[in-house]
Structure formats: C-alpha cells, structure tokens
C-alpha atoms as a PDB file:
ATOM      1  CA  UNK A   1       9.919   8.598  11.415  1.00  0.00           C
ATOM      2  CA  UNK A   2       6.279   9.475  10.975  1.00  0.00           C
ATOM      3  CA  UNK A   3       4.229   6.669   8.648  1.00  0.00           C
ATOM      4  CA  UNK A   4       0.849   6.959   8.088  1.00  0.00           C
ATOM      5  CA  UNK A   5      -1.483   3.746   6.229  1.00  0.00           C
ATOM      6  CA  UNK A   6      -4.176   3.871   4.713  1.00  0.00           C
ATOM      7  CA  UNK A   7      -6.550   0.745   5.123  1.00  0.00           C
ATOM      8  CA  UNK A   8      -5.342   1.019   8.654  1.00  0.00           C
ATOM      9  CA  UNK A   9      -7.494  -2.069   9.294  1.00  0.00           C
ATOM     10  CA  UNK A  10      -6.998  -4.172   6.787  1.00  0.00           C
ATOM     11  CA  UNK A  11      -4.747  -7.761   7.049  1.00  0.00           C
ATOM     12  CA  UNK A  12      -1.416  -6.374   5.522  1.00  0.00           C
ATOM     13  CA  UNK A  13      -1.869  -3.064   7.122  1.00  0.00           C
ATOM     14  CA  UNK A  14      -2.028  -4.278  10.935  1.00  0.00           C
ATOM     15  CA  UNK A  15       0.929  -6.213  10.134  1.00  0.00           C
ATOM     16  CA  UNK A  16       3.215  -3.779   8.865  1.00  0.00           C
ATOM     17  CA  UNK A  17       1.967  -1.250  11.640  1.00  0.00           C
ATOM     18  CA  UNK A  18       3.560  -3.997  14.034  1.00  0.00           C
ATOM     19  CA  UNK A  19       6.649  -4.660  12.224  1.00  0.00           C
ATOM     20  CA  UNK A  20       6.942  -0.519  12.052  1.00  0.00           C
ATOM     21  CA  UNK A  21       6.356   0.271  15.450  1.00  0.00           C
ATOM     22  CA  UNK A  22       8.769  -2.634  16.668  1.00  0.00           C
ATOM     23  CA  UNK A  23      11.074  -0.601  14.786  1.00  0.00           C
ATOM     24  CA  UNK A  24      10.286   2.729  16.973  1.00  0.00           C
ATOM     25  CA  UNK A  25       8.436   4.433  14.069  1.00  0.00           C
ATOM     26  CA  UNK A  26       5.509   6.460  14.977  1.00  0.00           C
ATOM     27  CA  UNK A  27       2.755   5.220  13.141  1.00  0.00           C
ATOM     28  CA  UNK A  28      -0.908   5.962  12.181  1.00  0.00           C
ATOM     29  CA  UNK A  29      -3.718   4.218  10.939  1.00  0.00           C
ATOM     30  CA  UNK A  30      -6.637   5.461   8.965  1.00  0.00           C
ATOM     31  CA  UNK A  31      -9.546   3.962   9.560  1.00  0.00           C
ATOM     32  CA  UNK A  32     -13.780   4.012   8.822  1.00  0.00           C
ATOM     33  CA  UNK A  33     -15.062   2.466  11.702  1.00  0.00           C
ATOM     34  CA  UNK A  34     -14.273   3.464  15.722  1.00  0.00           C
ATOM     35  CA  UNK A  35     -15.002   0.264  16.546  1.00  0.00           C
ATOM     36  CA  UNK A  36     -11.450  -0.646  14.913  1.00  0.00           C
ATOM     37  CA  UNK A  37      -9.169   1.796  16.506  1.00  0.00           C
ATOM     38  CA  UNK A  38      -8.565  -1.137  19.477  1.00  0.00           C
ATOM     39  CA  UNK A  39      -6.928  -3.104  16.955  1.00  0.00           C
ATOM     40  CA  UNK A  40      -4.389  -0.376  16.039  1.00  0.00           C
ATOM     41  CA  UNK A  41      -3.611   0.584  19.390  1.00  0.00           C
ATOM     42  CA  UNK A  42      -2.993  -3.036  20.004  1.00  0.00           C
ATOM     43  CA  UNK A  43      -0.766  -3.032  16.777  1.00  0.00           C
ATOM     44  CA  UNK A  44       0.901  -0.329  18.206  1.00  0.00           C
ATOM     45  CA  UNK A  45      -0.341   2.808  15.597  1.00  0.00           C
ATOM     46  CA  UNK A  46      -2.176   5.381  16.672  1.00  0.00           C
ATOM     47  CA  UNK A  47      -6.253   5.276  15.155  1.00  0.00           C
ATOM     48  CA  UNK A  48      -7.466   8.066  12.879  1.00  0.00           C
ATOM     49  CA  UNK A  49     -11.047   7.912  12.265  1.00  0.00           C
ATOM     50  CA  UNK A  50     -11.514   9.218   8.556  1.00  0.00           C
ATOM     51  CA  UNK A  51     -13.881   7.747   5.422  1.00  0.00           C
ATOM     52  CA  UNK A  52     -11.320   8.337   2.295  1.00  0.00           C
ATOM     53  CA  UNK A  53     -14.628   7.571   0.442  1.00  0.00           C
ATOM     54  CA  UNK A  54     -16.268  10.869   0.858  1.00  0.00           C
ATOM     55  CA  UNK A  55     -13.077  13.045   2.626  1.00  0.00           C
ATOM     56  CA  UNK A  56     -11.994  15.982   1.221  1.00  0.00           C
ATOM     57  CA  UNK A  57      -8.125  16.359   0.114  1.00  0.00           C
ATOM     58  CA  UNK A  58      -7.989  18.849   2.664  1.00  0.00           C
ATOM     59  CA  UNK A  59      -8.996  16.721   5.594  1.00  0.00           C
ATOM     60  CA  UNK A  60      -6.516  13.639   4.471  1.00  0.00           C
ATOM     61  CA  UNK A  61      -3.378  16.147   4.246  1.00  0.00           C
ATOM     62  CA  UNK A  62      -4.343  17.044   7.536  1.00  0.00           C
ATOM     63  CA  UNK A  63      -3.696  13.543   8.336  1.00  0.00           C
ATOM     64  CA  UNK A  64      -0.184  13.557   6.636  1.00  0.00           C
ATOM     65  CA  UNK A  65       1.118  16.537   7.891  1.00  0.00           C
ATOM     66  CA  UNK A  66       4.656  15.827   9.393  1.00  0.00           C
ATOM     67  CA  UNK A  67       4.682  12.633   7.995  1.00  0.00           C
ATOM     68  CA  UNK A  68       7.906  10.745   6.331  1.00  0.00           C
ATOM     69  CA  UNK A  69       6.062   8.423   4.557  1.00  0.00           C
ATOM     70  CA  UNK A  70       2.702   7.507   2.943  1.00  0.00           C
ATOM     71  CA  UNK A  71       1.369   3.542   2.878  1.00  0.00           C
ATOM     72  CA  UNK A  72      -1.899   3.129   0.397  1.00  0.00           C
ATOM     73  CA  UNK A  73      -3.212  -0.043   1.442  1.00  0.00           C
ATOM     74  CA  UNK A  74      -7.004  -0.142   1.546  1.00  0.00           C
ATOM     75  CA  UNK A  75      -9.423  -1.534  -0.314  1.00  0.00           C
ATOM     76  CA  UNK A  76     -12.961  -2.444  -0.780  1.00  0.00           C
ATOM     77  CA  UNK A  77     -12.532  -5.865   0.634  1.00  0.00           C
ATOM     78  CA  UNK A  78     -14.548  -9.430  -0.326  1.00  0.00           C
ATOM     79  CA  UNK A  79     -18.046  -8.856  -1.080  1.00  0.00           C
ATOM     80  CA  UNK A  80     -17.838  -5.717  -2.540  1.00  0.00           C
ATOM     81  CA  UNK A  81     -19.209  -5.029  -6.164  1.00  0.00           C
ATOM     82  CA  UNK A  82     -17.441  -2.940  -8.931  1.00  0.00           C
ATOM     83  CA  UNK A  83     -18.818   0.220  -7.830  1.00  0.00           C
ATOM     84  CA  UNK A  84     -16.853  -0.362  -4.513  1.00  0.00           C
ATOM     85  CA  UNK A  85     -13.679  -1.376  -6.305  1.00  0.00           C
ATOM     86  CA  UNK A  86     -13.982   2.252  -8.293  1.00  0.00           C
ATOM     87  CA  UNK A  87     -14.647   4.507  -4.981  1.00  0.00           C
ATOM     88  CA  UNK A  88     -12.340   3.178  -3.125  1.00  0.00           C
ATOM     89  CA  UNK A  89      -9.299   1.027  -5.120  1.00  0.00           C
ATOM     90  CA  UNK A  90      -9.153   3.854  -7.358  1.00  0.00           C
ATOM     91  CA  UNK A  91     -11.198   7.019  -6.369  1.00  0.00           C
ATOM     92  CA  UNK A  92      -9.496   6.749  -2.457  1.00  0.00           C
ATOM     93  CA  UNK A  93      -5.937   6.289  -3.614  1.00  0.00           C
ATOM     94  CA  UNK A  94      -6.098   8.621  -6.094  1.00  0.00           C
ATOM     95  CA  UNK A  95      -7.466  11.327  -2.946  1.00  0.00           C
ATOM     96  CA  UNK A  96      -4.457   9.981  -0.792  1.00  0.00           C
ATOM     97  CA  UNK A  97      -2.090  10.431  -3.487  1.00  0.00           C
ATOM     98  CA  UNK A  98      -3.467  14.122  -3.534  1.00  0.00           C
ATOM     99  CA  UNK A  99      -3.279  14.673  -0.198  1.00  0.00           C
ATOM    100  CA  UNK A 100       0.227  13.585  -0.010  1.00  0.00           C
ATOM    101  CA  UNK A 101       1.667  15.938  -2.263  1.00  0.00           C
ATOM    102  CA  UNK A 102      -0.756  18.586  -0.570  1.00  0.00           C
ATOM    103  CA  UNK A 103       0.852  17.871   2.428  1.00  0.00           C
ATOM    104  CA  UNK A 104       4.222  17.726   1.260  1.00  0.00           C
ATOM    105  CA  UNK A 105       4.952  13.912   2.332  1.00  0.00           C
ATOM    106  CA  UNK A 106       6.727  12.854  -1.165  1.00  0.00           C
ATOM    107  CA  UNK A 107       7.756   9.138   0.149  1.00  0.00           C
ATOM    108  CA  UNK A 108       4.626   7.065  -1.021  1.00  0.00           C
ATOM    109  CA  UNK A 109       3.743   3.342  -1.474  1.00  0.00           C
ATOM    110  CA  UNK A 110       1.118   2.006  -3.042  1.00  0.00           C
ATOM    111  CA  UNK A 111      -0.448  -1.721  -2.195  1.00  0.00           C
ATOM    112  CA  UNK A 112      -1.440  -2.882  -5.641  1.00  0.00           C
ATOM    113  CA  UNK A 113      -2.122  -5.929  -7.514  1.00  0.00           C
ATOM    114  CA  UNK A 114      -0.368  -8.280  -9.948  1.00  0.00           C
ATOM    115  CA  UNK A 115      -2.653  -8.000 -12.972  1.00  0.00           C
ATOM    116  CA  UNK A 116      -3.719  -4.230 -12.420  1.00  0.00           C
ATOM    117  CA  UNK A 117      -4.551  -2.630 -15.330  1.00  0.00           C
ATOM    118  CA  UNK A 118      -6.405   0.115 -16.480  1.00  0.00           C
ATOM    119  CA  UNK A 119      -7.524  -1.161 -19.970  1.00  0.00           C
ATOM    120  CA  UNK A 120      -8.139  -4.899 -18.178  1.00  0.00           C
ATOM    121  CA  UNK A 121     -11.038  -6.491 -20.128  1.00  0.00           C
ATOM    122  CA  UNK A 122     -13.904  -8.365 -18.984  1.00  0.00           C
ATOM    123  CA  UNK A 123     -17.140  -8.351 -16.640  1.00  0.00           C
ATOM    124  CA  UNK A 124     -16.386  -9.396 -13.613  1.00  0.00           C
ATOM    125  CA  UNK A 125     -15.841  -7.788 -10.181  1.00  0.00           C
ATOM    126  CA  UNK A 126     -12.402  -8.836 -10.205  1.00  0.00           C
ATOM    127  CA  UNK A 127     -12.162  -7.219 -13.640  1.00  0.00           C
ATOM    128  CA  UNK A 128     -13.394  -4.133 -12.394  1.00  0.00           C
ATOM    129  CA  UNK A 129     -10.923  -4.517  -9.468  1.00  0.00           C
ATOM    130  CA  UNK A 130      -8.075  -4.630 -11.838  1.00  0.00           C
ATOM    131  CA  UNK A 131      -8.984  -1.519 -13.706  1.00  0.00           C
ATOM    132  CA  UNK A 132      -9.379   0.375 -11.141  1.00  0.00           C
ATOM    133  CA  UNK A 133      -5.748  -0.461  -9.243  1.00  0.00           C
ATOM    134  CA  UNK A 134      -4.383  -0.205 -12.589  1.00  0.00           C
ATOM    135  CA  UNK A 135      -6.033   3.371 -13.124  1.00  0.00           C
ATOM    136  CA  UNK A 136      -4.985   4.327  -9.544  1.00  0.00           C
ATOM    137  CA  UNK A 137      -1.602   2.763 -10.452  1.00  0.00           C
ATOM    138  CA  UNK A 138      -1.276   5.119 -13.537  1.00  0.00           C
ATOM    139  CA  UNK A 139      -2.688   8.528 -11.509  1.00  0.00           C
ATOM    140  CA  UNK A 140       0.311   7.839  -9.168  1.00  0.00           C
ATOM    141  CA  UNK A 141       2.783   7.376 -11.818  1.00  0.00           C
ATOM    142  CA  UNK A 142       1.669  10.690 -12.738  1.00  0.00           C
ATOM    143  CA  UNK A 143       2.799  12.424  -9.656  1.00  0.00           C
ATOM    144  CA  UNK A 144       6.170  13.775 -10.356  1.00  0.00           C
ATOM    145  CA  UNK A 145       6.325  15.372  -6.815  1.00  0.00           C
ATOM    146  CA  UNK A 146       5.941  12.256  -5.188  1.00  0.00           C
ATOM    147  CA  UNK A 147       8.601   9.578  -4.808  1.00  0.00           C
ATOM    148  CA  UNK A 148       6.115   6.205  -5.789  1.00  0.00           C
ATOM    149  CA  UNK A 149       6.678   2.681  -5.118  1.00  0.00           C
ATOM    150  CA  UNK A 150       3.891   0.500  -6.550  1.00  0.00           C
ATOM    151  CA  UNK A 151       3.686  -2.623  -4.901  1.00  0.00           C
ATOM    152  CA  UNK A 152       1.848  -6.027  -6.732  1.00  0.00           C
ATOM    153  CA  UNK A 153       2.123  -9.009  -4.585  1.00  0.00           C
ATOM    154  CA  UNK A 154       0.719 -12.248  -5.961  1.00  0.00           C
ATOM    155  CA  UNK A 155      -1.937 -14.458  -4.440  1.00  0.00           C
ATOM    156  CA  UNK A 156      -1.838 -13.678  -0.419  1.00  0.00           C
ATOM    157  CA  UNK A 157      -2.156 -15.917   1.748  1.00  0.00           C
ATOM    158  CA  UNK A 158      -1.887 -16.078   5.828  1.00  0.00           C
ATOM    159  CA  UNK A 159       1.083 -18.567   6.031  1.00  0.00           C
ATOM    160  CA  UNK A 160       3.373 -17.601   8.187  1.00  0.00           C
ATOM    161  CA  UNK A 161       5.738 -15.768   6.809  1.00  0.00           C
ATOM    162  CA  UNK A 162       9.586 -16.981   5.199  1.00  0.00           C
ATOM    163  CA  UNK A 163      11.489 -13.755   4.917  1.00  0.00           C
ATOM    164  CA  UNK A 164      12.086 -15.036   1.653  1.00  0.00           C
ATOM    165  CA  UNK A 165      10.847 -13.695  -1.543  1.00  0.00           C
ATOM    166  CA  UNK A 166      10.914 -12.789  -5.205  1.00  0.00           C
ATOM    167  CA  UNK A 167      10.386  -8.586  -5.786  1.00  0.00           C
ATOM    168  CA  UNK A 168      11.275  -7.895  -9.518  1.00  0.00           C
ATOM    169  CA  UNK A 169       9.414  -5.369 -12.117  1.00  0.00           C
ATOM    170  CA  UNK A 170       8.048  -9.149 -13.322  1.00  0.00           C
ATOM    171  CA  UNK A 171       7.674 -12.388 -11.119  1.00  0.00           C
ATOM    172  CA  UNK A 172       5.307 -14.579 -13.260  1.00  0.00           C
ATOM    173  CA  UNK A 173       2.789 -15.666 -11.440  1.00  0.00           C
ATOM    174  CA  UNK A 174       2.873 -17.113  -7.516  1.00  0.00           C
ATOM    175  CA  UNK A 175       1.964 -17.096  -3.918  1.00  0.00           C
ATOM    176  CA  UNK A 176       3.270 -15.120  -1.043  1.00  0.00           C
ATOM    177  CA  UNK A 177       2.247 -14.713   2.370  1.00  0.00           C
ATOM    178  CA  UNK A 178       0.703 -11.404   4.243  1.00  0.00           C
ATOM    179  CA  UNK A 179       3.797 -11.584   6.397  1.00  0.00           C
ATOM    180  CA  UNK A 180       5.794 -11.268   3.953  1.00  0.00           C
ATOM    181  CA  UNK A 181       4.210  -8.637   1.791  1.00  0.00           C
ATOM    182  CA  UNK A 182       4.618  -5.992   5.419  1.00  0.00           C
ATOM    183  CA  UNK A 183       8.107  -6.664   5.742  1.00  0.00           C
ATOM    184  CA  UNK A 184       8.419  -6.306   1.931  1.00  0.00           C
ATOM    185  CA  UNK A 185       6.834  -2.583   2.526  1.00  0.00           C
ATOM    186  CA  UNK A 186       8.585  -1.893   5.975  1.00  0.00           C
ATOM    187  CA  UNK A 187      11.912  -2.319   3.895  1.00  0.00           C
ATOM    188  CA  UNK A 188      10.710  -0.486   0.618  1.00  0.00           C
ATOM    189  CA  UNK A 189       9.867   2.874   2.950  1.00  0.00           C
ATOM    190  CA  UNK A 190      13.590   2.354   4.342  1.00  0.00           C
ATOM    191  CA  UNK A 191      14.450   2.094   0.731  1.00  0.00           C
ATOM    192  CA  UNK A 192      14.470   5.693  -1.018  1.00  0.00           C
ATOM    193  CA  UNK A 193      16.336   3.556  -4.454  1.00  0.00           C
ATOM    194  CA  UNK A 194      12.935   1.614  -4.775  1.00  0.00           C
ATOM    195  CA  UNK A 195      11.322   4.987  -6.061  1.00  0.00           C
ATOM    196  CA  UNK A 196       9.949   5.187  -9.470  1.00  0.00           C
ATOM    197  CA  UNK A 197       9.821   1.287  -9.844  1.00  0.00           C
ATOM    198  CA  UNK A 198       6.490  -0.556 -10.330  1.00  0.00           C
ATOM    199  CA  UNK A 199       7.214  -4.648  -8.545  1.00  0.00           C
ATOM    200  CA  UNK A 200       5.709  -7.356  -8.245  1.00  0.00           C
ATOM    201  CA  UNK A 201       6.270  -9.863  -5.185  1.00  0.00           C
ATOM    202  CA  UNK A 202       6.110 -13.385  -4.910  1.00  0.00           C
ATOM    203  CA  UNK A 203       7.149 -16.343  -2.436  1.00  0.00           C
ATOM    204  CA  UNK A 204      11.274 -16.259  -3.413  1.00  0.00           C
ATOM    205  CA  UNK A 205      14.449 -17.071  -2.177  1.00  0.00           C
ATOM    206  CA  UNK A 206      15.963 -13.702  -1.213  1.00  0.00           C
ATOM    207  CA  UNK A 207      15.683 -12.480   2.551  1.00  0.00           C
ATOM    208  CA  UNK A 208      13.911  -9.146   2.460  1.00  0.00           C
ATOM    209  CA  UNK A 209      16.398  -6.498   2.960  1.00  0.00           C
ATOM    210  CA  UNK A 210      18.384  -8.176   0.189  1.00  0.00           C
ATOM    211  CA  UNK A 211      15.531  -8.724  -2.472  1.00  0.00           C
ATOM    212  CA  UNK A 212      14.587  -4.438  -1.770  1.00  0.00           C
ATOM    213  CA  UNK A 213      18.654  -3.472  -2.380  1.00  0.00           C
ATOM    214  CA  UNK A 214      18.529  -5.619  -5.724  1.00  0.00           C
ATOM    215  CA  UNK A 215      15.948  -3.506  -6.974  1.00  0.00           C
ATOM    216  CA  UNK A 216      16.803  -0.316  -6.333  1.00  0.00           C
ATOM    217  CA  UNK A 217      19.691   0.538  -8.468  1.00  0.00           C
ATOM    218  CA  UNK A 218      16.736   0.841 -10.932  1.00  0.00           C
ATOM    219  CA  UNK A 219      15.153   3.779  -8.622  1.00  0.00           C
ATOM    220  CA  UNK A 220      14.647   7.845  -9.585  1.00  0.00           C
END
C-alpha cells in the first residue's frame, strides 16, 4: 500500500514512516525544507518537497495520486504564533483534505488534539491552536467522500513507547508517548472500522491492535 504524511518531518510522522515501511508499505513524506528529505530516506519514505502553506489543491493531489491512504500530521510547531496555527493547523489540512478527495484517496487520518475545538475560548496561542484543529476537525467531518479518522492524543511525550494504551471517543485527560501515538495510526490505516469515529488516545492498558478493533464496531 501507498501512504502518504503530511508533516513528513515532524516527531510522530518520522516514526510512523518507520513503523510503515518495516511493514513493506511504500511511503511518502511531505515536506518544506530539502534539507529534511535525509531524514525520510533514513526513515525509510520517500521525500516530497511541497509548502501546503501556499500549494495549490492541484499540486497536493498530485502528491496523492495512487495512494491508499492519507496521514495529516503537520503542524506549525513551538514558537509559532496564532497566525501560524490558522495557515497551517487549519488552512493546510483543510487543502490536504481537498486534495484527497481530488485525488480520489478516501482513507484519511487526521493528527489532532485533545481539546480541539472550533468555538474554544480564550487568548492565547494555544487557544488559537485549538480552534483551529477543531475547525480543521469539523471541515473533515464534512467530507462525506472521504473515510476520516480524527486522531486526539493527550500530552506527548518521547518515552519510549508501551504498546499499551487507552483510544476511546473520550479518555479524560493523560499522557502518552510519540511511540505510541505512530503505532496507534499505523493500526488505524489497517483499520477501515475506525472510519467516521473522532478518538482520543492516552497511556492505557490495551496493546494496540486490540485497543483499534474495540473501537471500530462504532465505524461508517
């Protein structure tokens, strides 16, 4: 199977383009900067040099063409301000989400966060980053001719990982490590049932494979 991430760079993204490829899945990585594509190849996904920031539609389904699967997992990263958080942890997944159903890729997973909403209140940059997943959250939702999974781990850390873990529609609130959070994604793309559902993920007691089949009687 094809996969293609977005965020190609980022912590949870390198990891689950290991965990895929160690699985024989041909995967690519979309990425800003050149100077990153070493890090994919290393992580075994092929590097695609393209700035969901200012891309068109057209130019990221060109990306996703033959693919089995869609990962959203960028983001604007520490240090970034609210305008960041609304060009890229909204306006960018809403232009993958587009260019997977231009593309006709209707497997898609979305890298959230516990919290997101679009009607969050408050000031802050983290505020703003709420709103915004939660509005990207909602555009997806939306999509009736893609098959969604919305993913919203809890605090990440880089412990390694368990292989044990808590995915429900609500965890309270919790810890769970990077590690974790891939192999929680690996199995959710292997998991068509999962579809439809918005989870949250925390530090649990379930192995992986068994926390993603407990869920997904609840799928589309």
């Amino acid at each position: 199977m094809r996969m293609v991430i977005a965020g190609g760079h980022g912590q949870i993204a390198l990891r689950l383009e290991r965990l895929l490829a160690t699985r024989a899945h041909e995967v690519a990585g979309i990425i800003r900067k050149p100077e990153q594509a070493g890090d994919l190849r290393a992580a075994g996904a092929e590097p695609v040099v393209l700035d969901l920031e200012s891309a068109s539609v057209e130019e990221a389904a060109a990306v996703l063409e033959g693919a089995d699967a869609a990962v959203f997992a960028a983001g604007a990263g520490g240090g970034s301000g609210a305008e960041r958080k609304d060009t890229v942890d909204r306006g960018a997944a809403v232009l993958f989400a587009d260019a997977a159903e231009r593309a006709g890729v209707r497997r898609h997973i979305v890298v959230s966060a516990m919290g997101a909403d679009p009607d969050h209140e408050g000031d802050d940059v983290y505020d703003a980053y709420l709103r915004a997943k939660g509005a990207a959250d909602a555009y997806v939702r939306s999509r009736s001719a893609l098959d969604w999974t919305i993913l919203r781990p809890g605090r990440l850390t880089n412990d390694p990982g368990t292989g044990l873990v808590l995915l429900a529609e609500s965890t309270g609130s919790g810890a769970v490590p990077r590690d974790d959070v891939a192999a929680v994604l690996a199995e959710l793309i292997a998991t068509p049932g999962t579809a439809g559902l918005t989870l949250e993920l925390i530090g649990g007691s379930a192995p992986v494979a068994e926390a993603a089949k407990s869920v997904a009687t609840g799928g589309r």
